[in-house]
N, C-alpha and C. Protein backbone atom coordinates (compact mmCIF):
# COMPACT_ATOMS: atom_id res chain seq x y z
N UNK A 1 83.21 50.75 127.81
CA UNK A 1 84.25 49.78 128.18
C UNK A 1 84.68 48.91 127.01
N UNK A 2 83.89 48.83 125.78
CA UNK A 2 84.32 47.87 124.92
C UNK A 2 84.19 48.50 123.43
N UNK A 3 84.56 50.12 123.95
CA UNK A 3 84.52 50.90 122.75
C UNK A 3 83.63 50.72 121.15
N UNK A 4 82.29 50.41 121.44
CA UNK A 4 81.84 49.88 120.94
C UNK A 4 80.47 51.06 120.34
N UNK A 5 80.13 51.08 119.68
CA UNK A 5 78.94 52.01 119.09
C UNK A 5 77.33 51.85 119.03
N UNK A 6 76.58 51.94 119.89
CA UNK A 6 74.87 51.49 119.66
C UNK A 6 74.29 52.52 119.26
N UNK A 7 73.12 52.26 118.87
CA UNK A 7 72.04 53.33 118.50
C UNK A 7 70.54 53.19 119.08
N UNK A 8 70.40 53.90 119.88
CA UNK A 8 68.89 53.83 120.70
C UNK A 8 67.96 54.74 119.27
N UNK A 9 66.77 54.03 119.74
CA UNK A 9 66.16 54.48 119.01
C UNK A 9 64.35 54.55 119.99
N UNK A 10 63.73 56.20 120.12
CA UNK A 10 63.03 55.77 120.87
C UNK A 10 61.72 56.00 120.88
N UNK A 11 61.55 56.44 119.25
CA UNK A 11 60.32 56.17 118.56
C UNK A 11 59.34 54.89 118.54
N UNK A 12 58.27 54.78 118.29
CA UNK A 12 56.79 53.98 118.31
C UNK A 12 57.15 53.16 116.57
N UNK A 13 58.02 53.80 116.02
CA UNK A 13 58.23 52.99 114.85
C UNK A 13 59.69 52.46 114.13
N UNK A 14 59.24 51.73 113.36
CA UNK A 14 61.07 51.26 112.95
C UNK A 14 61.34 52.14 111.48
N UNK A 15 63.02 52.27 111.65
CA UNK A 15 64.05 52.74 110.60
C UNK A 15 64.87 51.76 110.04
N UNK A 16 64.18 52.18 108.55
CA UNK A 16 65.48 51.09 107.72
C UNK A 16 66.59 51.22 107.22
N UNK A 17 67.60 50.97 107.07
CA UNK A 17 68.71 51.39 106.49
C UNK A 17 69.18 52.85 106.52
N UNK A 18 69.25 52.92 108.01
CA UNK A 18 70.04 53.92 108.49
C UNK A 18 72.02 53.84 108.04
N UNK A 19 72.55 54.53 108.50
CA UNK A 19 73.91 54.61 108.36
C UNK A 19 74.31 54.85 109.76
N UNK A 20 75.77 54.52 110.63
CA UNK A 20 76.15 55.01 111.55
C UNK A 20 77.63 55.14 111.70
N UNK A 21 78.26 55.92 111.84
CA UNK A 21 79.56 56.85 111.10
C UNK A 21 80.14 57.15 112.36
N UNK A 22 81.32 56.45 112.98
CA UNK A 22 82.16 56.34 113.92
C UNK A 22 83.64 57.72 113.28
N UNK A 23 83.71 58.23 113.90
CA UNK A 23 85.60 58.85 113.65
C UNK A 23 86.08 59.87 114.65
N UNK A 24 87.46 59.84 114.91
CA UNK A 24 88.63 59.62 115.64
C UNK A 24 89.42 60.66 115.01
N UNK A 25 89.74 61.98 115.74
CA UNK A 25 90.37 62.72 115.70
C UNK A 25 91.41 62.88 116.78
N UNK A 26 93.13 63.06 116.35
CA UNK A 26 93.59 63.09 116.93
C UNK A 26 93.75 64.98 117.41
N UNK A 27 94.92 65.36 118.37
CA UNK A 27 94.67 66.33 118.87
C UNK A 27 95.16 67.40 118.09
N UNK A 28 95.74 67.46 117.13
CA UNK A 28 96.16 67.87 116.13
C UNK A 28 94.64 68.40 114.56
N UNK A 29 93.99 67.95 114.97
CA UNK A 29 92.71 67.57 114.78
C UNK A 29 92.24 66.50 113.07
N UNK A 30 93.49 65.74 112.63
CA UNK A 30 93.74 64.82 112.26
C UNK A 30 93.30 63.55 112.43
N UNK A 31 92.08 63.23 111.36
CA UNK A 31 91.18 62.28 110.98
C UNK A 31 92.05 60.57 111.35
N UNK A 32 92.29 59.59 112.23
CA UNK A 32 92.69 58.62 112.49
C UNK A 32 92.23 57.68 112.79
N UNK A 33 91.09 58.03 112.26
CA UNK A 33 90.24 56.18 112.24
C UNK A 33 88.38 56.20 111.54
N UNK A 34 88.51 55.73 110.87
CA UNK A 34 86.49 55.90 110.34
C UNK A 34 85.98 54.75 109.70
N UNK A 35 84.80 54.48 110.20
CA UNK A 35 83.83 53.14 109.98
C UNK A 35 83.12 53.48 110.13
N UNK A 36 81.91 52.94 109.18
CA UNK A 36 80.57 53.08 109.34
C UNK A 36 79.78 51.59 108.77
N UNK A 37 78.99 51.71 109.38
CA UNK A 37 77.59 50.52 109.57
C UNK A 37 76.19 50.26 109.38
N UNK A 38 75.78 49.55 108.77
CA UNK A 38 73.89 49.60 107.91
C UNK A 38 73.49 49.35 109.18
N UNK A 39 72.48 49.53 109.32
CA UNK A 39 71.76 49.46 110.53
C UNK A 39 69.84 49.75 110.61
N UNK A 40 69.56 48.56 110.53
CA UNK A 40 67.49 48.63 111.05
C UNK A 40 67.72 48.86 112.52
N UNK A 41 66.90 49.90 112.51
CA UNK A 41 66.92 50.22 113.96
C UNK A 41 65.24 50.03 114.50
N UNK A 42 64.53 49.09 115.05
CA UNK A 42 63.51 48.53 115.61
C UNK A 42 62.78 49.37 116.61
N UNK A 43 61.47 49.34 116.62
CA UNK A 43 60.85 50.17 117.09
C UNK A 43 60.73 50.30 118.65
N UNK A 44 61.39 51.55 119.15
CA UNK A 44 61.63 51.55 120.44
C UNK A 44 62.60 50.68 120.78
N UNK A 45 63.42 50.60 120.35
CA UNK A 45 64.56 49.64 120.79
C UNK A 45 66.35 50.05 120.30
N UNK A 46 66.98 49.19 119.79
CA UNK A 46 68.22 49.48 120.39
C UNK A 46 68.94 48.19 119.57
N UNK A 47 70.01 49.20 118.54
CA UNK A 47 70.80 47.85 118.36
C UNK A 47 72.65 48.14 118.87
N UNK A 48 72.48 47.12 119.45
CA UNK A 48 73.60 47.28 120.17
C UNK A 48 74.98 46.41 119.27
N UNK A 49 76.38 47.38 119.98
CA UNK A 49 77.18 46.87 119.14
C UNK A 49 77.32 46.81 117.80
N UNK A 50 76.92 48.01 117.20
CA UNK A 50 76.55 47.99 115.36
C UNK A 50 78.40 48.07 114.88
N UNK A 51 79.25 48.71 115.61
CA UNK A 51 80.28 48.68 115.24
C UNK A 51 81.33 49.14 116.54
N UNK A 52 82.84 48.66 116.29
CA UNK A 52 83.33 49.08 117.22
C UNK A 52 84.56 50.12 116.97
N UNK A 53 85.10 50.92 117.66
CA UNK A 53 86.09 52.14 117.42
C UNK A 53 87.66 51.01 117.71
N UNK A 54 88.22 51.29 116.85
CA UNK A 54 89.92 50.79 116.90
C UNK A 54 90.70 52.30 116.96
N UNK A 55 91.22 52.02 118.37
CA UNK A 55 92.22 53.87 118.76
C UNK A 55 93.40 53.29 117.86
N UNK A 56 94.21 53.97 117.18
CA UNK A 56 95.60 53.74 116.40
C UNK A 56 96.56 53.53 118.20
N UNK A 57 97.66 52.78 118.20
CA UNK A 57 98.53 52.78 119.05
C UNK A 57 99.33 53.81 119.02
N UNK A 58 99.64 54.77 118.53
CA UNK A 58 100.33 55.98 119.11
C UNK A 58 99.58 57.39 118.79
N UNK A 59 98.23 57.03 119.33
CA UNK A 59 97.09 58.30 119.08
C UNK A 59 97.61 59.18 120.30
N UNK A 60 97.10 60.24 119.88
CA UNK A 60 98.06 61.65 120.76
C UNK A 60 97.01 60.86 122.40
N UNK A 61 97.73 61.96 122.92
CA UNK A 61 96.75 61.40 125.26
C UNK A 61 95.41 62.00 124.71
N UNK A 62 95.11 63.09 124.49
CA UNK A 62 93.97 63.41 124.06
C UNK A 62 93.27 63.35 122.49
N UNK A 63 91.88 63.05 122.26
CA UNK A 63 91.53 62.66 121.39
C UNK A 63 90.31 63.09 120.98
N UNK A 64 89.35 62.67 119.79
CA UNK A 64 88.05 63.30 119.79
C UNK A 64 87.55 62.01 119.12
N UNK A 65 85.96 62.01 119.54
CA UNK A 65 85.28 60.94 118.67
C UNK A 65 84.03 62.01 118.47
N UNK A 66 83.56 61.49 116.56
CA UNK A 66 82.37 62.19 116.20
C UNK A 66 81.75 61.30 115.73
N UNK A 67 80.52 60.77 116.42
CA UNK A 67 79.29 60.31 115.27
C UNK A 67 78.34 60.37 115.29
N UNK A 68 77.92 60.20 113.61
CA UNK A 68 76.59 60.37 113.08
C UNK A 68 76.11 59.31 112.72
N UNK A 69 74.95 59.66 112.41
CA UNK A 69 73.68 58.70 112.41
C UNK A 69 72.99 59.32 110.67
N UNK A 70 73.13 58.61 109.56
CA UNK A 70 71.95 59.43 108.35
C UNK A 70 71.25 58.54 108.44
N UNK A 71 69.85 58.97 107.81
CA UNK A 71 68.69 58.41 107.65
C UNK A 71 69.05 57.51 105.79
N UNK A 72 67.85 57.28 105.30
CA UNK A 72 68.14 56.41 104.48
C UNK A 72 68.82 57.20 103.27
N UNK A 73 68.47 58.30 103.02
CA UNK A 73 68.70 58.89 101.92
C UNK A 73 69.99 59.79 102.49
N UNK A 74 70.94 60.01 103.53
CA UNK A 74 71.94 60.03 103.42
C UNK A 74 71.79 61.70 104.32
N UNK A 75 70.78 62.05 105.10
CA UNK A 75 70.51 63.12 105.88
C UNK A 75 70.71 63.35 107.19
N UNK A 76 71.42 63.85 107.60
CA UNK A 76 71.84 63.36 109.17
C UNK A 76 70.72 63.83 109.81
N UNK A 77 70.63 62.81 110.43
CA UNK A 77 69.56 62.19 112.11
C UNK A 77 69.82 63.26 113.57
N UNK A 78 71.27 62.62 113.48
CA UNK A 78 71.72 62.70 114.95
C UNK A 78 72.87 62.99 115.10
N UNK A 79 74.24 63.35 116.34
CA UNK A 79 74.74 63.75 116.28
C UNK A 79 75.66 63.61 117.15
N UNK A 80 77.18 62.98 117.93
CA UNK A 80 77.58 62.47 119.26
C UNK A 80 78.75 63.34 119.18
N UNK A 81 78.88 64.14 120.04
CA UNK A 81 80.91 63.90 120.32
C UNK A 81 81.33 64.26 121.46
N UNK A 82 82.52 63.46 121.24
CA UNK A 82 83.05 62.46 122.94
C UNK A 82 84.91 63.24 122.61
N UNK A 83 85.18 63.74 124.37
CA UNK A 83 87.24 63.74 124.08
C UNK A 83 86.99 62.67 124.87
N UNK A 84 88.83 61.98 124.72
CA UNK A 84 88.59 61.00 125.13
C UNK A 84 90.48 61.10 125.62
N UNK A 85 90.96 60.20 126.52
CA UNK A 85 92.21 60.53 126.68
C UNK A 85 92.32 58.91 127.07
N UNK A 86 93.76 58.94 126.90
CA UNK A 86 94.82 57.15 126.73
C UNK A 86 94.73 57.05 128.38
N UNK A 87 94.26 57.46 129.35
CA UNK A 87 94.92 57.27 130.83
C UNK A 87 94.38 55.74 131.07
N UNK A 88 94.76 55.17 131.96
CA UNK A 88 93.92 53.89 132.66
C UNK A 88 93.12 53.84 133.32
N UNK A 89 92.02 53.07 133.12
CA UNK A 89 90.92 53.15 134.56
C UNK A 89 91.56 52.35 135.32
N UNK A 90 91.41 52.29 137.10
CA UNK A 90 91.50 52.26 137.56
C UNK A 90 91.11 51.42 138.73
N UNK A 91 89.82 51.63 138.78
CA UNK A 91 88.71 51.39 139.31
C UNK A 91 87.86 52.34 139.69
N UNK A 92 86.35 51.96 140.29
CA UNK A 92 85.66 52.97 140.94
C UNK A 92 85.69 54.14 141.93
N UNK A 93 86.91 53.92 142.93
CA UNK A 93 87.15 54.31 143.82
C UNK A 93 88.29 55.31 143.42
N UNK A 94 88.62 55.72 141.83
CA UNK A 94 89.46 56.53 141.32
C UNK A 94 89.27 57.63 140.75
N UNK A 95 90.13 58.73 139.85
CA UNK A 95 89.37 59.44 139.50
C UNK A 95 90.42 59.35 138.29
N UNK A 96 90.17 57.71 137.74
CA UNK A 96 90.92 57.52 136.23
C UNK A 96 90.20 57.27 135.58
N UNK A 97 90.92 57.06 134.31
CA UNK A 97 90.49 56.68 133.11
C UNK A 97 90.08 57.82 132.25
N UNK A 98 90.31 56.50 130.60
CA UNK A 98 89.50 57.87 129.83
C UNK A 98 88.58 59.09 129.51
N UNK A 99 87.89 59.49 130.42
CA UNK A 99 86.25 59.69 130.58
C UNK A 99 86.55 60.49 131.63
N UNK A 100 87.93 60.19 132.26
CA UNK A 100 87.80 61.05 134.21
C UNK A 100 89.05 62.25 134.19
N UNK A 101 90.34 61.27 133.56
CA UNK A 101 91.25 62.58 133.72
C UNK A 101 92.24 62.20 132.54
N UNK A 102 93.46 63.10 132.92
CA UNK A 102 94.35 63.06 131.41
C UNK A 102 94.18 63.89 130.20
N UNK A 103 93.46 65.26 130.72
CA UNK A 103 92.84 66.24 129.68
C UNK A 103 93.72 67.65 129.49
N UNK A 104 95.12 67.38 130.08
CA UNK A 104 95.61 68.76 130.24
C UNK A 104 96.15 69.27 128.44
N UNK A 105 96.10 68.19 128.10
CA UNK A 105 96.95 68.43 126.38
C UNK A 105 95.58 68.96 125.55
N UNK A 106 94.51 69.47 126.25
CA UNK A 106 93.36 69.91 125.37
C UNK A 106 93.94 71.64 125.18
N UNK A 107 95.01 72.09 126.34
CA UNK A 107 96.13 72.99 126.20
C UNK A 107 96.34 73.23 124.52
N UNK A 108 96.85 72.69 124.12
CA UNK A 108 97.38 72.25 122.95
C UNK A 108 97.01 72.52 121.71
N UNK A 109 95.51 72.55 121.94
CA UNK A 109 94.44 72.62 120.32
C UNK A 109 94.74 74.09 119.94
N UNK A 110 95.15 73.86 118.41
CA UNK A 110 95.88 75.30 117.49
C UNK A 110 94.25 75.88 117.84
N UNK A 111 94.43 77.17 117.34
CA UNK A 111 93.37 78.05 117.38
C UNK A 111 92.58 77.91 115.75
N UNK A 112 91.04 77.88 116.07
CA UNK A 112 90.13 77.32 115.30
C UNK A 112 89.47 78.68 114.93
N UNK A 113 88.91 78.78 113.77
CA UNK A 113 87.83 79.77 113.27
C UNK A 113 86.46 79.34 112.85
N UNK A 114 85.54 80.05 113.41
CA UNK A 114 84.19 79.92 113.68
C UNK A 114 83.42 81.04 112.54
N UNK A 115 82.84 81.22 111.10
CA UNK A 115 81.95 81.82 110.47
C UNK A 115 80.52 82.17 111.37
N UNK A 116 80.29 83.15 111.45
CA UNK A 116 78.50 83.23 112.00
C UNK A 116 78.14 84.28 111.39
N UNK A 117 77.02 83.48 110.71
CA UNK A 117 75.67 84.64 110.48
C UNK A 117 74.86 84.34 111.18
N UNK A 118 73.88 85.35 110.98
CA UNK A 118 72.00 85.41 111.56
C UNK A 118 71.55 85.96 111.05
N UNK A 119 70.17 85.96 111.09
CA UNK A 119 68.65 86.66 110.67
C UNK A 119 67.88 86.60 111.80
N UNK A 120 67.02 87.82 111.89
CA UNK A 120 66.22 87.68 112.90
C UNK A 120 65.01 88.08 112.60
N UNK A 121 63.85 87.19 113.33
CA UNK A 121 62.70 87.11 112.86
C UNK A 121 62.09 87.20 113.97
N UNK A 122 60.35 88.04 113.70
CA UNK A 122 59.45 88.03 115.01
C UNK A 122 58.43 86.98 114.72
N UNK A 123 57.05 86.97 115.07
CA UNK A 123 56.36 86.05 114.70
C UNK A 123 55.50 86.08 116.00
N UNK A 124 54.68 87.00 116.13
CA UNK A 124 53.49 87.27 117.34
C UNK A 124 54.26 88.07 118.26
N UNK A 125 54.05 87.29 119.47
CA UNK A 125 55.36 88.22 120.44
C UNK A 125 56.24 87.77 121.14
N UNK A 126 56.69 86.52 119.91
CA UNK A 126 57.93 85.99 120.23
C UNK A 126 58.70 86.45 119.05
N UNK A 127 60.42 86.53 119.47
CA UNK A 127 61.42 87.00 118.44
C UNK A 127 62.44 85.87 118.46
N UNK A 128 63.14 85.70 117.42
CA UNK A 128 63.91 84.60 117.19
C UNK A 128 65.44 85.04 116.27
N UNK A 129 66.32 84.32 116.68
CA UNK A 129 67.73 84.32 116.08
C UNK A 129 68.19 83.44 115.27
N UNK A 130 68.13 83.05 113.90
CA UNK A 130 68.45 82.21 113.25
C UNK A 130 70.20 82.57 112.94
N UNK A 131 70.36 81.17 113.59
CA UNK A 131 72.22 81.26 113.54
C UNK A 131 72.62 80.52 112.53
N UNK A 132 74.01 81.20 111.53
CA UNK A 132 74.55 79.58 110.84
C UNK A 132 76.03 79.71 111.55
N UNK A 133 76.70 78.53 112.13
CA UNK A 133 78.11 78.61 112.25
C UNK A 133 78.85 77.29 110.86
N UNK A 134 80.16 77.70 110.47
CA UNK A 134 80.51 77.21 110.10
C UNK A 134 82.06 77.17 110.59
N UNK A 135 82.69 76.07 110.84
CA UNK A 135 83.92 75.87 111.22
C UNK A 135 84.92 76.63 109.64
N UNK A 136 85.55 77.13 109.50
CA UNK A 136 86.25 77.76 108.07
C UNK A 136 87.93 77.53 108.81
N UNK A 137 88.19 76.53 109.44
CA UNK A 137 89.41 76.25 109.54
C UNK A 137 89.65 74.58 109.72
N UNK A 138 91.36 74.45 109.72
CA UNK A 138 91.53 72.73 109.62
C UNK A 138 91.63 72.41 110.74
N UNK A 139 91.34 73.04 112.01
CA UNK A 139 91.33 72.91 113.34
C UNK A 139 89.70 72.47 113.74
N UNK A 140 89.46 71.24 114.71
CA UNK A 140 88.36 70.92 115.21
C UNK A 140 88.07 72.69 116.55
N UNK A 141 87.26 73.28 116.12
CA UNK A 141 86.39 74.19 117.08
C UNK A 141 85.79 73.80 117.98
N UNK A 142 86.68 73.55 119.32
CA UNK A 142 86.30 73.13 120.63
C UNK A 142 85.01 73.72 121.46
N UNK A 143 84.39 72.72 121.92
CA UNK A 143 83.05 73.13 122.80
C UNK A 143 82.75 74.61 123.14
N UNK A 144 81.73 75.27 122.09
CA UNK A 144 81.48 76.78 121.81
C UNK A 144 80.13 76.87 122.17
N UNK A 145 80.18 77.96 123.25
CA UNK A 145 78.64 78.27 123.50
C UNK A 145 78.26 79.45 122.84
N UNK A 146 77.08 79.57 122.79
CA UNK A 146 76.22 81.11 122.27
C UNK A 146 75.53 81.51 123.33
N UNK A 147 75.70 83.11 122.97
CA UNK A 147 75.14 83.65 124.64
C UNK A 147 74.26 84.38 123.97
N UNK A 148 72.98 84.66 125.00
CA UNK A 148 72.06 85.64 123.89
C UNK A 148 72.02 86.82 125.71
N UNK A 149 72.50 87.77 125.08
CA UNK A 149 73.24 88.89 126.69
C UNK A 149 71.72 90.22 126.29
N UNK A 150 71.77 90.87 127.67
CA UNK A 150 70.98 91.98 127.12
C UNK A 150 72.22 93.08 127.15
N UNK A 151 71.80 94.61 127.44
CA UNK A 151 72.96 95.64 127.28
C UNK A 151 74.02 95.92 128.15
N UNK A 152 73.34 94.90 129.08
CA UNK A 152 74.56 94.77 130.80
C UNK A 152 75.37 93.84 130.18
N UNK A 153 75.24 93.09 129.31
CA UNK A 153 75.72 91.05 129.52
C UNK A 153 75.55 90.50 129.85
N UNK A 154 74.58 90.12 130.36
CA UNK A 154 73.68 88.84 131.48
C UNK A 154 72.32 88.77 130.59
N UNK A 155 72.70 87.22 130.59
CA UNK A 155 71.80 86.69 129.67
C UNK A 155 70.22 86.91 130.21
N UNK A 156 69.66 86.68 128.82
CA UNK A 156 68.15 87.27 128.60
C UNK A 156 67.41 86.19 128.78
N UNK A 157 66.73 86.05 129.75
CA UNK A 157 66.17 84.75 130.35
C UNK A 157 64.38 85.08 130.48
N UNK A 158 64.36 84.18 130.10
CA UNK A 158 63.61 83.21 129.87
C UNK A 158 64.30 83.16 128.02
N UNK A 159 65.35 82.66 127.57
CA UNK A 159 65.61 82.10 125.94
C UNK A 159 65.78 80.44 125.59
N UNK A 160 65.05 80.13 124.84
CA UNK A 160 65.46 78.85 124.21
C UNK A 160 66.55 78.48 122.99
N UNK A 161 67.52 77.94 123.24
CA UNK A 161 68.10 77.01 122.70
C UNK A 161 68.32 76.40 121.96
N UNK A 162 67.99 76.01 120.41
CA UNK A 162 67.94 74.47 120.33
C UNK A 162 68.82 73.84 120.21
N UNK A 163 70.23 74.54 120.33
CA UNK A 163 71.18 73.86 120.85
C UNK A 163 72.58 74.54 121.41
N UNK A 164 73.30 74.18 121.81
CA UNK A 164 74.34 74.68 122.51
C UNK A 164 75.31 73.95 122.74
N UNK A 165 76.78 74.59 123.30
CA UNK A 165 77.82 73.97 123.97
C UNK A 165 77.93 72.75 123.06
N UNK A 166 79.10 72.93 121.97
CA UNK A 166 79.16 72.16 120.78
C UNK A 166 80.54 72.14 120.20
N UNK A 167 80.76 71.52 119.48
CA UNK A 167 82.23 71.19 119.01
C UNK A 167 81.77 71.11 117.56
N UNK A 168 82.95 71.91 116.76
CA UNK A 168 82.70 71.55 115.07
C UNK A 168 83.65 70.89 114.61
N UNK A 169 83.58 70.05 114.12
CA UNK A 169 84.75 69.53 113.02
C UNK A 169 85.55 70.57 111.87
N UNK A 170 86.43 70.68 111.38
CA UNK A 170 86.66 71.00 110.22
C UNK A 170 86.16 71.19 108.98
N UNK A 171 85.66 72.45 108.95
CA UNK A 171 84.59 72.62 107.75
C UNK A 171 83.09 72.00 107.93
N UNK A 172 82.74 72.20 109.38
CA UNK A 172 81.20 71.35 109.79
C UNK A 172 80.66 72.41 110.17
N UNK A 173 79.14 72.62 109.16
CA UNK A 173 78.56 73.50 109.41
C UNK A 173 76.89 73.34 110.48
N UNK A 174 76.66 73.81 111.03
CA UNK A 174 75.77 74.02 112.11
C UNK A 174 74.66 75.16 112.53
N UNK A 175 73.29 75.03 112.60
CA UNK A 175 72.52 76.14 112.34
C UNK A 175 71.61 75.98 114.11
N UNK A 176 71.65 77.27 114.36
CA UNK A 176 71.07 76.75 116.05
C UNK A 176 69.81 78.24 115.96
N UNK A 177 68.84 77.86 116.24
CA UNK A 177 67.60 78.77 116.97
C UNK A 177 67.64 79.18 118.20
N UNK A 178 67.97 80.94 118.21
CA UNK A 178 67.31 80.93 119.76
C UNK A 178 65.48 81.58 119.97
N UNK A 179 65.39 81.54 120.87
CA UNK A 179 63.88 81.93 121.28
C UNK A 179 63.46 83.13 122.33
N UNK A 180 63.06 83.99 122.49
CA UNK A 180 62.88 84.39 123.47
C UNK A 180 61.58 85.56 123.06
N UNK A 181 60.58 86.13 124.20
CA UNK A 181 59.84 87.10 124.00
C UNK A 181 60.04 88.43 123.70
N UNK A 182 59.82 89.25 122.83
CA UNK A 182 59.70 90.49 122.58
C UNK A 182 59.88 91.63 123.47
N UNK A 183 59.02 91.10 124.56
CA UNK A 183 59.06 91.81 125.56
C UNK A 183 60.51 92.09 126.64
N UNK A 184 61.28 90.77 126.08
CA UNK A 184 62.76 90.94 127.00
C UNK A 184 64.03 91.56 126.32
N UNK A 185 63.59 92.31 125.41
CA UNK A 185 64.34 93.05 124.12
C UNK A 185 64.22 94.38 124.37
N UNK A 186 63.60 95.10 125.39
CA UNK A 186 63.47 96.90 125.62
C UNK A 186 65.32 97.08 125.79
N UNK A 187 65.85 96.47 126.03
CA UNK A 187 67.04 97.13 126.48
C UNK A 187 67.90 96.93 125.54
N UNK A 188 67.81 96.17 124.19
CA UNK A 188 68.82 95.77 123.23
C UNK A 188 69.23 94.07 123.82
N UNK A 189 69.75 94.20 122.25
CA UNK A 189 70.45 92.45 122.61
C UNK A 189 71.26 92.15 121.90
N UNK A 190 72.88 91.08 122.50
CA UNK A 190 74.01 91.35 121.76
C UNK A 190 73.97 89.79 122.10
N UNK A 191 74.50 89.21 120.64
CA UNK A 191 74.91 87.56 120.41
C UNK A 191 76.14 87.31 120.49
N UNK A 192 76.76 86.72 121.32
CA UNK A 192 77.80 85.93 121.42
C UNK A 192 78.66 84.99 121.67
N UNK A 193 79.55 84.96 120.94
CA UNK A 193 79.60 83.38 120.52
C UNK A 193 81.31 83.32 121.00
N UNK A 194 81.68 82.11 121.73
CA UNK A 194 82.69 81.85 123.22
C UNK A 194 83.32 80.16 122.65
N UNK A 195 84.58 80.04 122.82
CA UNK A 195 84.91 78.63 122.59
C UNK A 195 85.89 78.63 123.71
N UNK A 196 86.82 77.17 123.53
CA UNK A 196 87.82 76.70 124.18
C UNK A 196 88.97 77.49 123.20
N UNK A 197 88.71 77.25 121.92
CA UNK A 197 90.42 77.51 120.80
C UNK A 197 90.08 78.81 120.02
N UNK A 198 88.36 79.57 120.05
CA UNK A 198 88.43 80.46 119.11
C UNK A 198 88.13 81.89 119.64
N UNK A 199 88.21 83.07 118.96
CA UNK A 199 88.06 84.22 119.40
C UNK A 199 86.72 84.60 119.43
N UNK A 200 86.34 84.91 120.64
CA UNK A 200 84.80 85.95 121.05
C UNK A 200 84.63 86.49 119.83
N UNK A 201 83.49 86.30 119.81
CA UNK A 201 82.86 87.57 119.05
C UNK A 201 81.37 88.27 119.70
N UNK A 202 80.90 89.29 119.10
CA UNK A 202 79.76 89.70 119.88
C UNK A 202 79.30 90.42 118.79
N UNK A 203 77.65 90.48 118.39
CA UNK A 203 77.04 91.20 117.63
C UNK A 203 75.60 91.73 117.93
N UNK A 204 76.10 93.23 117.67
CA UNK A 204 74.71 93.73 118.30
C UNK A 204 73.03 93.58 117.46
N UNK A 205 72.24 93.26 117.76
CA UNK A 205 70.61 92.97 117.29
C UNK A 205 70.25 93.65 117.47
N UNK A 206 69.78 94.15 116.28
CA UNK A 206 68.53 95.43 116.02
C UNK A 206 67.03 95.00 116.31
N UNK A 207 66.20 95.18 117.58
CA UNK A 207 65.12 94.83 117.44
C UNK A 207 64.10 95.77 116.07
C-alpha cells in the first residue's frame, strides 16, 4: 500500500552492509525507475521501509518490479519479482487494484529469447540436471517454467526443483537444479523449458 521495500531477515544472526536494489520495468521492458539502499539487517528481524518505489506518471497499465538483495561484497542474496498494473483499489469487497486485475496488456510483451544449457550428473542413485538459462534478448522473459517429462510427457515425479516459474530480465542469467532418482529414468527423460513470450523448447537426456 505504500509502495515501499523491507527486508526480512530470518536467520539467528545479523548482516552488515547489505545492498537492496528496487527497479521498474515498463511493458516494453524498459528500465523506468532504480534505487538502492545500505541496509544492517538484525538478527531475526526486519527492517522495514529501507526504501520506497516512485511509478513514473505515464508508466505503461502493466509493469514489472525486480529486486535484489547483495551481500556485502556485492553477491546476490535474494531475489523478488512483482507485475504490477495502474488499476485502482477499490476496496475489499472488489476484485481491483494493482495486485487483482488490469493484466490484459501482458498481451503485448515482444517475444523474448531464453539460452539453455545442462550437464547431467549421477551421484549414488540419485541423478541430477544442472541448468544455465540466460535471457540473450532486450525483452524481459516472462514467468518460464521447466518441466522435467518422461517419454509420454508427464512429469517425472517424485523431482526436485530448486527453482521454478521465473521471470528474467534482459541479459539475466539463472542456474536451477533438478533432482530426481535413477530409478525414474528407465523410460528416458526430456527437459523442457515453457514461457508466457518465448518458444518451447525440449531436450532429450541421455541417461
Amino acid at each position: 500500500l505504500k509502495n515501499t521495500v523491507s527486508v526480512v531477515n530470518d536467520y539467528y544472526r545479523e548482516f552488515k552492509n547489505y545492498k537492496v536494489i528496487a527497479q521498474v520495468y515498463d511493458i516494453d521492458s524498459k528500465k523506468v525507475f532504480e534505487e538502492s539502499a545500505m541496509v544492517n539487517l538484525p538478527s531475526d528481524g526486519v527492517v522495514n521501509d529501507a526504501l520506497t518505489i516512485r511509478f513514473p506518471e505515464n508508466i505503461s497499465q502493466v509493469h514489472f518490479i525486480k529486486l535484489i538483495l547483495k551481500d556485502e561484497k556485492g553477491k546476490d542474496v535474494s531475489s523478488n519479482f512483482y507485475w504490477r498494473s495502474n488499476d485502482k483499489y477499490e476496496g475489499s469487497k472488489t476484485l481491483t487494484g494493482p495486485a487483482a486485475s488490469g493484466f490484459e496488456d501482458l498481451s503485448k510483451l515482444k517475444q523474448a529469447k531464453v539460452k539453455l544449457t545442462y550437464k547431467v550428473r549421477e551421484d549414488n542413485d540419485n541423478y541430477f540436471v544442472d541448468i544455465t538459462l540466460r535471457n540473450t534478448s532486450e525483452q524481459i522473459a516472462f514467468f518460464n517454467q521447466l518441466q522435467f517429462l518422461n517419454s509420454k510427457m508427464s512429469p517425472i515425479r517424485p523431482s526436485f526443483y530448486t527453482d521454478n516459474f521465473f521471470s528474467l530480465m534482459p541479459d539475466e542469467k539463472k542456474t536451477v537444479t533438478i533432482e530426481t532418482a535413477k530409478g525414474k529414468l528407465k523410460d528416458g527423460a526430456v527437459l523442457a523449458l515453457k514461457g508466457w513470450n518465448i518458444k518451447r523448447q525440449e531436450y532429450k537426456l541421455k541417461q
